[in-house]
N, C-alpha and C. Protein backbone atom coordinates (compact mmCIF):
# COMPACT_ATOMS: atom_id res chain seq x y z
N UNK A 1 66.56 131.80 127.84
CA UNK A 1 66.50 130.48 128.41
C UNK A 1 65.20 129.80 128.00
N UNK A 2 65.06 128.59 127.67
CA UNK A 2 63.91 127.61 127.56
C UNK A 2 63.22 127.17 128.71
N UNK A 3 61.86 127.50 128.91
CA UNK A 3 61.93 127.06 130.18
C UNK A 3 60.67 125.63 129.85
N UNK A 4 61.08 124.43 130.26
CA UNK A 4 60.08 123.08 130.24
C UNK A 4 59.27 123.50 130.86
N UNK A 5 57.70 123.04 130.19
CA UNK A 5 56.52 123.03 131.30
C UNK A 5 56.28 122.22 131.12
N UNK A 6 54.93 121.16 131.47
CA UNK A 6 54.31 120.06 131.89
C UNK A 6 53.90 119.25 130.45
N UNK A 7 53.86 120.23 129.62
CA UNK A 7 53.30 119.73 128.56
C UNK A 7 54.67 119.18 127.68
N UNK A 8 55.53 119.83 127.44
CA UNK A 8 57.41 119.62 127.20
C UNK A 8 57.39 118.24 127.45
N UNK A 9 57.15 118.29 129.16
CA UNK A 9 58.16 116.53 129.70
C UNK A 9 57.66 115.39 129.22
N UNK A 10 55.62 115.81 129.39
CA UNK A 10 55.07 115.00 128.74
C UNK A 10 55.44 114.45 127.26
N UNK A 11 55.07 115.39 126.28
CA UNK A 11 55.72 114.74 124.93
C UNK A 11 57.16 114.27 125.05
N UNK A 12 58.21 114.74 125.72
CA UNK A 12 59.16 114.37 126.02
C UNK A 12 59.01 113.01 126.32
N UNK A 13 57.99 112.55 127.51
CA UNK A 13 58.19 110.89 127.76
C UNK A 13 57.57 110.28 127.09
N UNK A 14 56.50 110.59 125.93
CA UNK A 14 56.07 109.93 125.12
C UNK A 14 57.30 109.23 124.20
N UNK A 15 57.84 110.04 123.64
CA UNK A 15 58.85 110.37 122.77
C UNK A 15 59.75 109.43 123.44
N UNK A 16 60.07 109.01 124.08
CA UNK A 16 61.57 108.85 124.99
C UNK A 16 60.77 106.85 124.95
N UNK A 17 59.90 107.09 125.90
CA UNK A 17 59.03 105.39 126.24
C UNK A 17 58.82 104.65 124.27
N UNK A 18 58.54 105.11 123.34
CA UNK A 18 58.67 104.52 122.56
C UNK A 18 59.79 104.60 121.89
N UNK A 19 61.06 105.19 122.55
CA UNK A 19 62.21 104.75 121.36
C UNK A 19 62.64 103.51 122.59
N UNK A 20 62.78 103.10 124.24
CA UNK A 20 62.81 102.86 125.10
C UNK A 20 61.85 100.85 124.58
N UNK A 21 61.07 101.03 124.20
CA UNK A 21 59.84 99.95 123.62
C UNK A 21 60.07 99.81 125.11
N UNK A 22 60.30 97.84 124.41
CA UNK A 22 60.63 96.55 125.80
C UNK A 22 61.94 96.79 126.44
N UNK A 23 62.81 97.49 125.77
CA UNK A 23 63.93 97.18 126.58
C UNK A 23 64.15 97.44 128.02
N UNK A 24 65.41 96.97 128.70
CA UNK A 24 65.95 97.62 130.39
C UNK A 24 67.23 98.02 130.33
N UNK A 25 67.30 98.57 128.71
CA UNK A 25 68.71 99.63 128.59
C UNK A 25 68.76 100.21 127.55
N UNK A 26 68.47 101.74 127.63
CA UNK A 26 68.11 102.14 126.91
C UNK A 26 69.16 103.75 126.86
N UNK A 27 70.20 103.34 125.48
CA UNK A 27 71.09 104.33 125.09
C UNK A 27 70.87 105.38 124.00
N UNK A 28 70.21 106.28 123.55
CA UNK A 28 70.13 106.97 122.47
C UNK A 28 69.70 108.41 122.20
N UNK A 29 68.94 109.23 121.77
CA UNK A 29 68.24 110.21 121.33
C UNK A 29 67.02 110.65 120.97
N UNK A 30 66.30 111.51 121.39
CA UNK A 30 65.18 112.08 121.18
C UNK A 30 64.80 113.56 120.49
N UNK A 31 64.11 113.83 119.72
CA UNK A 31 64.02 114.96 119.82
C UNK A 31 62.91 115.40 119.38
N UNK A 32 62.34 116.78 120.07
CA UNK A 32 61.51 117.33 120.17
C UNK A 32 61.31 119.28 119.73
N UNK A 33 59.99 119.72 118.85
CA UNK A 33 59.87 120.80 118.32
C UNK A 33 59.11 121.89 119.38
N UNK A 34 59.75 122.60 119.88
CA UNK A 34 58.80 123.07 120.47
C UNK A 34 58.90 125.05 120.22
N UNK A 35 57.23 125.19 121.13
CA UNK A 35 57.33 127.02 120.61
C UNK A 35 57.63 127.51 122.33
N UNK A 36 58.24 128.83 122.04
CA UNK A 36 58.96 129.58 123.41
C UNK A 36 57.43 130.89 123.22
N UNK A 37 57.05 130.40 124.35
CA UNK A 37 56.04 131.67 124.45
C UNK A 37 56.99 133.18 124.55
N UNK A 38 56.32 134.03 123.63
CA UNK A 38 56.61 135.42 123.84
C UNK A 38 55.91 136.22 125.04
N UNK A 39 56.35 136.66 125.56
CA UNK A 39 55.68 137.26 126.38
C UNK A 39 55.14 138.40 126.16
N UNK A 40 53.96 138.88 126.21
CA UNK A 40 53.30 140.28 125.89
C UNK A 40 53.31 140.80 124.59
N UNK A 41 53.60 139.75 123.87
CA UNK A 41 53.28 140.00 122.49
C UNK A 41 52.44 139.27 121.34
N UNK A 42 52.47 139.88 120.19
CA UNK A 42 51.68 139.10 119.29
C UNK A 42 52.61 138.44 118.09
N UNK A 43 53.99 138.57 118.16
CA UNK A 43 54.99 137.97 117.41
C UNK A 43 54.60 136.54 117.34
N UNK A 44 54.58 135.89 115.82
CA UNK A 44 54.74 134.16 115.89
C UNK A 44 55.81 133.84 117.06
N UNK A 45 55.59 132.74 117.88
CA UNK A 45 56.86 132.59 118.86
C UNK A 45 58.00 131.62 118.30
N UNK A 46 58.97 131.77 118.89
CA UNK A 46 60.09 131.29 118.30
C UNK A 46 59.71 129.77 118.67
N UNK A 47 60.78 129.12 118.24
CA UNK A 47 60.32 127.73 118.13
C UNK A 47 61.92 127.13 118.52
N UNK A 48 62.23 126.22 119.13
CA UNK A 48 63.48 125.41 119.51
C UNK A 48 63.56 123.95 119.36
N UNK A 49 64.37 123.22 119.51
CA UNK A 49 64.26 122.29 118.98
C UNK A 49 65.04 121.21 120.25
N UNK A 50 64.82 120.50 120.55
CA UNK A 50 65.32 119.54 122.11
C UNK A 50 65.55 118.40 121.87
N UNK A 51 66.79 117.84 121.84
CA UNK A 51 67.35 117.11 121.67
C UNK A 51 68.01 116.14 123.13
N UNK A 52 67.02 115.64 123.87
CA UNK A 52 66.85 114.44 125.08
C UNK A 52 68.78 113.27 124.63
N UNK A 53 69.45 113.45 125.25
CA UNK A 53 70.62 112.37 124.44
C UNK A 53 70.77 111.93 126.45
N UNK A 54 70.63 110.43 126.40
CA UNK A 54 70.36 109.43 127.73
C UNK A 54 71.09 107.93 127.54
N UNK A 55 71.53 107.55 128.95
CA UNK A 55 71.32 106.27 128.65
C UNK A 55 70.94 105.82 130.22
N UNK A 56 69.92 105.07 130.30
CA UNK A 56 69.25 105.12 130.92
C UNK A 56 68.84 103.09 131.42
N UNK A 57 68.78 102.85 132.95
CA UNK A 57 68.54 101.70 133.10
C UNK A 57 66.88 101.35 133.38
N UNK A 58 66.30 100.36 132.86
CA UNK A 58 64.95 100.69 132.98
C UNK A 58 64.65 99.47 133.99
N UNK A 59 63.93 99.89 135.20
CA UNK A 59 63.63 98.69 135.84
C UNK A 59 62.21 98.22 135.72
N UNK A 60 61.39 96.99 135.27
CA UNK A 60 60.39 96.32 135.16
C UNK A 60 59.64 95.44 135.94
N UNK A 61 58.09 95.46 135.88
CA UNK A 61 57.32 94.67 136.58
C UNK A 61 56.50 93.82 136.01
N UNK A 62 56.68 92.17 136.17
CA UNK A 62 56.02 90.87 135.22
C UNK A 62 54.44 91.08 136.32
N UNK A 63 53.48 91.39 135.32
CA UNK A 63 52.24 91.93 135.72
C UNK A 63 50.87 90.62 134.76
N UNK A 64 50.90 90.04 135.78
CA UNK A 64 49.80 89.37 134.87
C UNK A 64 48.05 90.12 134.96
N UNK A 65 47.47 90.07 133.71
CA UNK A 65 46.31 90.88 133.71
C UNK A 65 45.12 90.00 134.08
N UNK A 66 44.09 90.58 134.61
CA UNK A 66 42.74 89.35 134.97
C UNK A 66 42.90 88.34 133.53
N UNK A 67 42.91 88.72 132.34
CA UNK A 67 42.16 87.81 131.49
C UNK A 67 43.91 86.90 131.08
N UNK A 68 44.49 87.46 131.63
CA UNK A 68 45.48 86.53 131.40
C UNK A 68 47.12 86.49 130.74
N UNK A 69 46.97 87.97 130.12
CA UNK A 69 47.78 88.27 129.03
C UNK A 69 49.08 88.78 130.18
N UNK A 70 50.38 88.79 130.22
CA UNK A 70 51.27 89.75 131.20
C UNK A 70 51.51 90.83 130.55
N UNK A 71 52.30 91.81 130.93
CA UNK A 71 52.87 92.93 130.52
C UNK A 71 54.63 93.22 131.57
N UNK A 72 55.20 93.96 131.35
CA UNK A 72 56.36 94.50 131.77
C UNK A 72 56.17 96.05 132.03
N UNK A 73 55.78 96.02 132.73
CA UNK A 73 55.15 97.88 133.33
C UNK A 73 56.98 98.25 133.36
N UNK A 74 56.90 99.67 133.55
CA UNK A 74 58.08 100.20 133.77
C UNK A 74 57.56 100.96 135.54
N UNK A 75 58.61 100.34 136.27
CA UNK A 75 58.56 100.64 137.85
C UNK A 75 59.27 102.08 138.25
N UNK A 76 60.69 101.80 137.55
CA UNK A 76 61.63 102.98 138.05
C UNK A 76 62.57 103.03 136.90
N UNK A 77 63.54 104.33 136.22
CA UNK A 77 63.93 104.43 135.85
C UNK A 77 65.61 105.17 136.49
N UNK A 78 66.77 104.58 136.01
CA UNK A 78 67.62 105.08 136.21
C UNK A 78 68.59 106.37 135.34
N UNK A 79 68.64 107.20 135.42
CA UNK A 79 69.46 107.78 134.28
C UNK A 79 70.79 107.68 135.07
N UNK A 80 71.68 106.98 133.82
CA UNK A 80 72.63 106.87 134.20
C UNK A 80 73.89 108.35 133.48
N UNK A 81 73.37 108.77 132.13
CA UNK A 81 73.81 110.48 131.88
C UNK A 81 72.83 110.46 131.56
N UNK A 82 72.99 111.90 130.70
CA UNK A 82 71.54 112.60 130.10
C UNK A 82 72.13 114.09 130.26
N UNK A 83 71.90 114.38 128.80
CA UNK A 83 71.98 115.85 128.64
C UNK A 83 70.98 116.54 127.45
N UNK A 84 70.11 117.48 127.65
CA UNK A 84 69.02 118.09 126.70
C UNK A 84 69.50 119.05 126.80
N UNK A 85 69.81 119.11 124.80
CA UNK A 85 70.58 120.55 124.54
C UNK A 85 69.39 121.23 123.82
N UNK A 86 69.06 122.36 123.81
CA UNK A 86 67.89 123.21 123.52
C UNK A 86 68.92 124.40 122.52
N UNK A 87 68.07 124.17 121.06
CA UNK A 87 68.92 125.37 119.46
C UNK A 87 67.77 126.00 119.35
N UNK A 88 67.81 127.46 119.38
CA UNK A 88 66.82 128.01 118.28
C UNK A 88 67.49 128.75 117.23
N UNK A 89 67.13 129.76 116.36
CA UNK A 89 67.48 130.16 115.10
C UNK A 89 68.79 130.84 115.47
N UNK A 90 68.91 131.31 116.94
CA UNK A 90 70.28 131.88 117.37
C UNK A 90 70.93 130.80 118.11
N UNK A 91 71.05 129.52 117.51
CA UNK A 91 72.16 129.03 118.48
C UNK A 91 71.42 127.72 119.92
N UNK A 92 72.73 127.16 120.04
CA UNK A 92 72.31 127.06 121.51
C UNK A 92 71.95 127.95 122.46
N UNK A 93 70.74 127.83 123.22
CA UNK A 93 70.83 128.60 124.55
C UNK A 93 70.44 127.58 125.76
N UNK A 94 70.63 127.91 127.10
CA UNK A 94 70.04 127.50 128.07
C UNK A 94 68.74 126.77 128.22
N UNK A 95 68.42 125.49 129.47
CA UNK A 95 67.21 124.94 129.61
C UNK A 95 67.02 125.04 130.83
N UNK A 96 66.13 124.49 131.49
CA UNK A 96 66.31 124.33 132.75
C UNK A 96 65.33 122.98 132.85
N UNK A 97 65.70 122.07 132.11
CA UNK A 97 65.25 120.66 132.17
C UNK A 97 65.60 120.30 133.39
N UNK A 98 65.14 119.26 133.76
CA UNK A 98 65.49 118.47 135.23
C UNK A 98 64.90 116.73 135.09
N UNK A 99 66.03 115.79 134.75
CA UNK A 99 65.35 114.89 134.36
C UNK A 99 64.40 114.16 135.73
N UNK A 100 64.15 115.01 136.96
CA UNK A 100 63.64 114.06 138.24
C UNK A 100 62.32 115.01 137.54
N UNK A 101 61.95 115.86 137.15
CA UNK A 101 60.42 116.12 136.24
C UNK A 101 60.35 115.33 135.43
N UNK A 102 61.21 114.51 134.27
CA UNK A 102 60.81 114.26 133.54
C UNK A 102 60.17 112.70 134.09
N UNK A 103 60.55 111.86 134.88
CA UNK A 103 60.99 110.94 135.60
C UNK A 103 59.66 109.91 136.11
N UNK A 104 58.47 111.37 136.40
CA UNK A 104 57.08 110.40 136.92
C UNK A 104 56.72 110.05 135.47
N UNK A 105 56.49 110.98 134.29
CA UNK A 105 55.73 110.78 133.13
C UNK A 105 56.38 109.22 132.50
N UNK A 106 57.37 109.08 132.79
CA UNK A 106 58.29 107.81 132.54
C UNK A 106 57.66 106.57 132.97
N UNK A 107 57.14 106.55 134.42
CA UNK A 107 56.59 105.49 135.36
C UNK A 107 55.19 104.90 134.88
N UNK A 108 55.01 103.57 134.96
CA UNK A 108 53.60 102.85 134.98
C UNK A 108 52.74 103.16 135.95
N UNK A 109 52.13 103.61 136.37
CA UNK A 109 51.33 103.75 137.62
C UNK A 109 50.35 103.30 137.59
N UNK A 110 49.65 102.54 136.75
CA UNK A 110 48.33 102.26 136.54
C UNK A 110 48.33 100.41 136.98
């Protein structure tokens, strides 16, 4: 099984917010390289490959800045599907993605 850590969702929402730009609907694909820690060993670790497939409603905030300029923050996101299929050299196997992790890295908070 693949298991996401913090660092995963992150590049994950990097990855995801710029195919996403300006829009507030956002249908397509992502994908991402990543290594599967070995455990207790010194083997190169395997490596998998994550493929984010969403379509997703994006809700926005008209934010004007002190000096004047606005922006469109992203407030909340909806996934409306979403499935991340995880291949390594054997195949599909298991993830245990959860897009409500992936979900804050998504948000403007600033």
């Amino acid at each position: 099984m693949v298991e996401l850590n913090e660092t995963n969702y992150l590049a994950l929402s990097v990855l995801l917010r710029e195919a996403i730009g300006t829009a507030d609907y956002f249908n397509g694909s992502v994908e991402l390289e990543i290594a599967i820690p070995e455990p207790e060993t010194t083997q190169t670790p395997e490596t998998a490959t994550l493929r984010l497939t969403t379509t997703l409603i994006v809700y926005r905030h008209l934010e004007t800045l002190p000096e004047g300029a606005t922006r469109r923050r992203i407030i909340h996101v909806v996934p409306i599907w979403w499935e991340l299929s995880s291949v390594t050299d054997e195949g599909a196997v298991p993830n245990d993605f959860s897009f409500g992790e992936l979900k804050p890295f998504l948000i403007d908070n600033d």
